[in-house]
N, C-alpha and C. Protein backbone atom coordinates (compact mmCIF):
# COMPACT_ATOMS: atom_id res chain seq x y z
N UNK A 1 0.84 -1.17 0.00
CA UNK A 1 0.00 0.00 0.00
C UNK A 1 0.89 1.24 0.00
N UNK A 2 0.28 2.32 -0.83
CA UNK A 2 1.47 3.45 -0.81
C UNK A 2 0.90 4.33 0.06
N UNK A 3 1.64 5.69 0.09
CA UNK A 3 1.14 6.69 1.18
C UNK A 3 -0.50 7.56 0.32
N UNK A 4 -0.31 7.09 -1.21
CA UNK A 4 -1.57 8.29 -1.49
C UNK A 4 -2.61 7.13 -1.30
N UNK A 5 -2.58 5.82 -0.91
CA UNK A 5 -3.66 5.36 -0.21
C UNK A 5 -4.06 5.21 0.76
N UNK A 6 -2.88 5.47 1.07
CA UNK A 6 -3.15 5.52 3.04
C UNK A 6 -4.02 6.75 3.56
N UNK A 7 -3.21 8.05 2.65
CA UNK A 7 -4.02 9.01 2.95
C UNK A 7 -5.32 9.05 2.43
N UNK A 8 -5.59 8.31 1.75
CA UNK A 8 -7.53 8.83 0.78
C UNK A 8 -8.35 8.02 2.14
N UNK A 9 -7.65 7.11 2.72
CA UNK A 9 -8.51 6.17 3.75
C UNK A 9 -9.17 7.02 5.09
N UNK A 10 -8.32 8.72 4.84
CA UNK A 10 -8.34 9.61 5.79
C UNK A 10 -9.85 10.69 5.46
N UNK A 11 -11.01 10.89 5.88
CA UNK A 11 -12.06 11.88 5.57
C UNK A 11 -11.57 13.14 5.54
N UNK A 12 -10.77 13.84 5.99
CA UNK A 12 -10.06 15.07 6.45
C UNK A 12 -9.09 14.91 5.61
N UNK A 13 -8.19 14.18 4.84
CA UNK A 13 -7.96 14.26 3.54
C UNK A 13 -8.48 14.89 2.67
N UNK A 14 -9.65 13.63 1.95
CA UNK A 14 -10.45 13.88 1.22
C UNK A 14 -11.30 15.19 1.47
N UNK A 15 -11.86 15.69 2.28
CA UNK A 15 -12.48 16.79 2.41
C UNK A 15 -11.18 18.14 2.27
N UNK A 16 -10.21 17.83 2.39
CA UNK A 16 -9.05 18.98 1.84
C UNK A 16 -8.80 18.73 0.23
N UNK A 17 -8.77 17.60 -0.18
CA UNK A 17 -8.62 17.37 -1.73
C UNK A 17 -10.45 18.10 -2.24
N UNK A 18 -11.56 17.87 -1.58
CA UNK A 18 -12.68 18.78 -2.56
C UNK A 18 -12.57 20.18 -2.17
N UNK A 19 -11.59 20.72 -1.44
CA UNK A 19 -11.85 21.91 -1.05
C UNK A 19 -11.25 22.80 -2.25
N UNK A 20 -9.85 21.78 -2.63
CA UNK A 20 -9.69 22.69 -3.73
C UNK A 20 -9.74 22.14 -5.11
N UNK A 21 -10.76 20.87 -5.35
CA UNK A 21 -11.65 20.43 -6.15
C UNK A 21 -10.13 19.65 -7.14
N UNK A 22 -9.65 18.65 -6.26
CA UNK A 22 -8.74 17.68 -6.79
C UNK A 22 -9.36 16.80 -6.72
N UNK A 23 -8.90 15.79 -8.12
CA UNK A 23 -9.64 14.38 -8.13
C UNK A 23 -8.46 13.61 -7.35
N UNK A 24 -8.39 12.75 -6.98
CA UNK A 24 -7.44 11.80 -6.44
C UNK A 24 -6.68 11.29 -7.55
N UNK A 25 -7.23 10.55 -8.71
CA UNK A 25 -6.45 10.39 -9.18
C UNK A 25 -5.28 11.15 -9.88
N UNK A 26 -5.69 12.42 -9.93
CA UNK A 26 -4.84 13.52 -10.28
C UNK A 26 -4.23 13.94 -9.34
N UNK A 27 -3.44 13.38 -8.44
CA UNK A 27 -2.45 13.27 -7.39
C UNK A 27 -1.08 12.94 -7.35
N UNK A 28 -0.32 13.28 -7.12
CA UNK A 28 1.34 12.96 -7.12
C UNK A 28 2.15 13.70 -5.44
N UNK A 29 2.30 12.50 -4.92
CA UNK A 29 3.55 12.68 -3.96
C UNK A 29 4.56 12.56 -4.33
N UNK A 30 4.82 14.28 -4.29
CA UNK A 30 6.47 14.15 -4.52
C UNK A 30 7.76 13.91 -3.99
N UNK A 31 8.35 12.76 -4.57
CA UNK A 31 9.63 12.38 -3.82
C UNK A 31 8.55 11.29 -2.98
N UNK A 32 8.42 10.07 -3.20
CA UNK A 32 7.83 9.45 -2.58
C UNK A 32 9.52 8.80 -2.43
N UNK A 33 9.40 8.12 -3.75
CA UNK A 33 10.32 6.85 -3.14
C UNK A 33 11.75 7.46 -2.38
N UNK A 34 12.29 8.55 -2.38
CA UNK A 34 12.91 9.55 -1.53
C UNK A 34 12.62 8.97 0.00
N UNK A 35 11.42 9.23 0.27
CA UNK A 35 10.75 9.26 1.63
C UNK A 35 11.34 7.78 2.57
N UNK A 36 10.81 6.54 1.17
CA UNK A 36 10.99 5.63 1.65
C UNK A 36 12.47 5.12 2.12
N UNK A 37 13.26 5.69 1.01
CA UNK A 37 14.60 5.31 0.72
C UNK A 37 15.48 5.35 2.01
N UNK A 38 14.76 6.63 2.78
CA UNK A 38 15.50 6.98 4.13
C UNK A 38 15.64 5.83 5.22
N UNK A 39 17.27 5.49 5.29
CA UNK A 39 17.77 4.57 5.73
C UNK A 39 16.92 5.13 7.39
N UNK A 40 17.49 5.92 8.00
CA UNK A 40 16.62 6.01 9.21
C UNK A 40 15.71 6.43 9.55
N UNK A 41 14.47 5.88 8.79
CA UNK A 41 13.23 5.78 9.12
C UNK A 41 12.76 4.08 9.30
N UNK A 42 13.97 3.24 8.59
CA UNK A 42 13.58 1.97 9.09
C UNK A 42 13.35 1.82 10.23
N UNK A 43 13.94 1.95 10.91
CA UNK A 43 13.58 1.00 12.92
C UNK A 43 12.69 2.04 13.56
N UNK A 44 12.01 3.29 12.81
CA UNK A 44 11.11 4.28 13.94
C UNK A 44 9.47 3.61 13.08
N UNK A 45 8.75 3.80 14.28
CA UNK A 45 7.28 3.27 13.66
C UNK A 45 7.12 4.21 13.34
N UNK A 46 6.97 5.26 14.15
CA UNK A 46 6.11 6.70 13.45
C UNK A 46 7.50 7.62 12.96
N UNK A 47 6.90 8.26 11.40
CA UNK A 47 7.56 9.06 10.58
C UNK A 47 7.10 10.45 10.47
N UNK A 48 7.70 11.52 10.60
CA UNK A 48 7.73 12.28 9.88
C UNK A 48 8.27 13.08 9.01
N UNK A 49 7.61 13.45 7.84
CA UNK A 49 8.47 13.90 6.82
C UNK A 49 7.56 15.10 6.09
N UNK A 50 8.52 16.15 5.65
CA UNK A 50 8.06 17.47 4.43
C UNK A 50 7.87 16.88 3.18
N UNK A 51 6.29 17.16 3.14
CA UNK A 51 5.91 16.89 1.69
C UNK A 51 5.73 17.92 1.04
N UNK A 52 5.44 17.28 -0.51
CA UNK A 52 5.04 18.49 -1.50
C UNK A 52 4.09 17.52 -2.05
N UNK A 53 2.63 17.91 -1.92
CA UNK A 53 1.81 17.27 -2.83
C UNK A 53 1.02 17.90 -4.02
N UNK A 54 0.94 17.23 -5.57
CA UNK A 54 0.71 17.94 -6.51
C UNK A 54 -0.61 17.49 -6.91
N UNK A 55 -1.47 18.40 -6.80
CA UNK A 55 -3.10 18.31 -7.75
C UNK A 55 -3.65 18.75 -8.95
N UNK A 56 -4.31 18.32 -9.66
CA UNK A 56 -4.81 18.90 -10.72
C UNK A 56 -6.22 19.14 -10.42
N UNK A 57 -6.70 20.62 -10.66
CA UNK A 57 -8.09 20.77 -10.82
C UNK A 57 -8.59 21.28 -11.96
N UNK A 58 -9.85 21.70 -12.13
CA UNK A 58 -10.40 22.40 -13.77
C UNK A 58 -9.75 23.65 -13.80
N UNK A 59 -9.11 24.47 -12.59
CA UNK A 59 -8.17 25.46 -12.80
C UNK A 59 -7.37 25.74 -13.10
N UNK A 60 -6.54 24.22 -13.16
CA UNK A 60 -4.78 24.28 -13.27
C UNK A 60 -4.59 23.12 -11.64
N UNK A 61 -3.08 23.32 -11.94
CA UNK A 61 -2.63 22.71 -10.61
C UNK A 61 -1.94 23.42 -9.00
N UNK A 62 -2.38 22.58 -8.63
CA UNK A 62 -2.29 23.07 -6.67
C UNK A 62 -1.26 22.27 -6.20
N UNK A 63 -0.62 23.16 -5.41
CA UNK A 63 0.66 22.31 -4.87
C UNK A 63 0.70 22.46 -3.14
N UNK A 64 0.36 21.59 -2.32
CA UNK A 64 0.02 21.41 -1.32
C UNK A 64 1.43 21.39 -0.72
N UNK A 65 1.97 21.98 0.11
CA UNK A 65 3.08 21.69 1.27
C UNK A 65 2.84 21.50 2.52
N UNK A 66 3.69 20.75 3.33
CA UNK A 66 2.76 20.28 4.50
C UNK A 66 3.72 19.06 5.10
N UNK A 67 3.46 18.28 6.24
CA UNK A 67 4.14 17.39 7.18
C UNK A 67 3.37 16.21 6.77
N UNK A 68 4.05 15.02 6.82
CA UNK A 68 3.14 13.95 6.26
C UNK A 68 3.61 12.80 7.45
N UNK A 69 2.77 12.47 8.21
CA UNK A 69 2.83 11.93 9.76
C UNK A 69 2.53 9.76 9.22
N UNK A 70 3.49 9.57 9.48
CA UNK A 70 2.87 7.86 9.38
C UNK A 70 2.91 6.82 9.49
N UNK A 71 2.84 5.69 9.66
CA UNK A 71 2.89 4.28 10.27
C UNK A 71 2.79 3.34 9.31
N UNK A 72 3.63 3.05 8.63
CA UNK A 72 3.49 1.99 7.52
C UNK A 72 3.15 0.21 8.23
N UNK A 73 3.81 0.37 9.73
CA UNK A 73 2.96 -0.85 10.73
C UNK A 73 1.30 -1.35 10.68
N UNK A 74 1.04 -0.05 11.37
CA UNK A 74 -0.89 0.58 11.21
C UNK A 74 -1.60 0.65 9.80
N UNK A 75 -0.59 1.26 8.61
CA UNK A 75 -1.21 1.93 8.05
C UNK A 75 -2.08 2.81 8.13
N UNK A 76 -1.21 4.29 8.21
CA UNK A 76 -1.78 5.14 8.94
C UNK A 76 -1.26 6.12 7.84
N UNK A 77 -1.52 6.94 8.08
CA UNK A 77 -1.12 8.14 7.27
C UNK A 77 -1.45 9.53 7.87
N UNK A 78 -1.45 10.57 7.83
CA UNK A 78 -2.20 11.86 7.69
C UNK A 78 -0.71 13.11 7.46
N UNK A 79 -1.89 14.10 6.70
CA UNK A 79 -0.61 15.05 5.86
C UNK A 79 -1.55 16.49 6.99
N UNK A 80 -1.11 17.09 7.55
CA UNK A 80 -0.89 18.35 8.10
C UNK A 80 -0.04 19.88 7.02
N UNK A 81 -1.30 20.14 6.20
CA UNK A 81 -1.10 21.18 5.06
C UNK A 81 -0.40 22.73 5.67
N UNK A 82 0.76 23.01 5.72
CA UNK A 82 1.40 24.59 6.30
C UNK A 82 0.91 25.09 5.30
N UNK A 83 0.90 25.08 3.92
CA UNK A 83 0.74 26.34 3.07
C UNK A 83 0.40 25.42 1.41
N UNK A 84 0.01 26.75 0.41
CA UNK A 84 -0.35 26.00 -0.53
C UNK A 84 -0.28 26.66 -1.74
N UNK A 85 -0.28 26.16 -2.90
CA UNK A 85 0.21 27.15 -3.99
C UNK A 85 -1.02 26.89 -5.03
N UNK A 86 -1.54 27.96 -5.89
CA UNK A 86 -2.30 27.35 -7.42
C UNK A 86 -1.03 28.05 -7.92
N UNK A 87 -1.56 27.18 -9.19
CA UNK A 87 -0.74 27.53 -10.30
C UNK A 87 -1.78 27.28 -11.72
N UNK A 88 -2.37 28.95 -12.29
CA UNK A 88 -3.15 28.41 -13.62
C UNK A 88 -2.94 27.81 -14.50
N UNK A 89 -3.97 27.13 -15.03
CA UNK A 89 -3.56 26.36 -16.10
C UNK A 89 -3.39 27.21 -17.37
């Protein structure tokens, strides 16, 4: 399971993805396999890490920045949004 499924499993996700009218599948975590790659995040259950997440809406695309909190044990996820960008199409 990856992290953009972990997170859709989240309502408070999803209710931040219609806010600024992203489909899911028009989603990209960037630098995922980055995230994973990190040798010391193996032996900690809970992670955190700076994301950049990229959306597409009928406007153009949104670029979400933010803390991405998670438990690949649980399968858990949740992203904590600091700030956010459009960009028109």
């Amino acid at each position: 399971m990856n992290l953009k499924e972990l997170l859709l499993k989240g309502q408070n996700f999803i209710s931040l993805l219609n806010e600024f009218r992203i489909d899911a599948k028009d989603l990209i975590i960037k630098d995922e396999e980055t995230i994973f790659s990190n040798q010391t995040n193996n032996n900690t259950e809970v992670v955190k890490e700076s994301v950049w997440i990229e959306g597409k809406s009928n406007e153009g695309l949104v670029n979400l920045f933010g803390t991405l909190h998670y438990n690949l044990l649980n399968k858990l996820a949740v992203f904590e949004m600091q700030g956010y960008e459009k960009v028109s199409a």
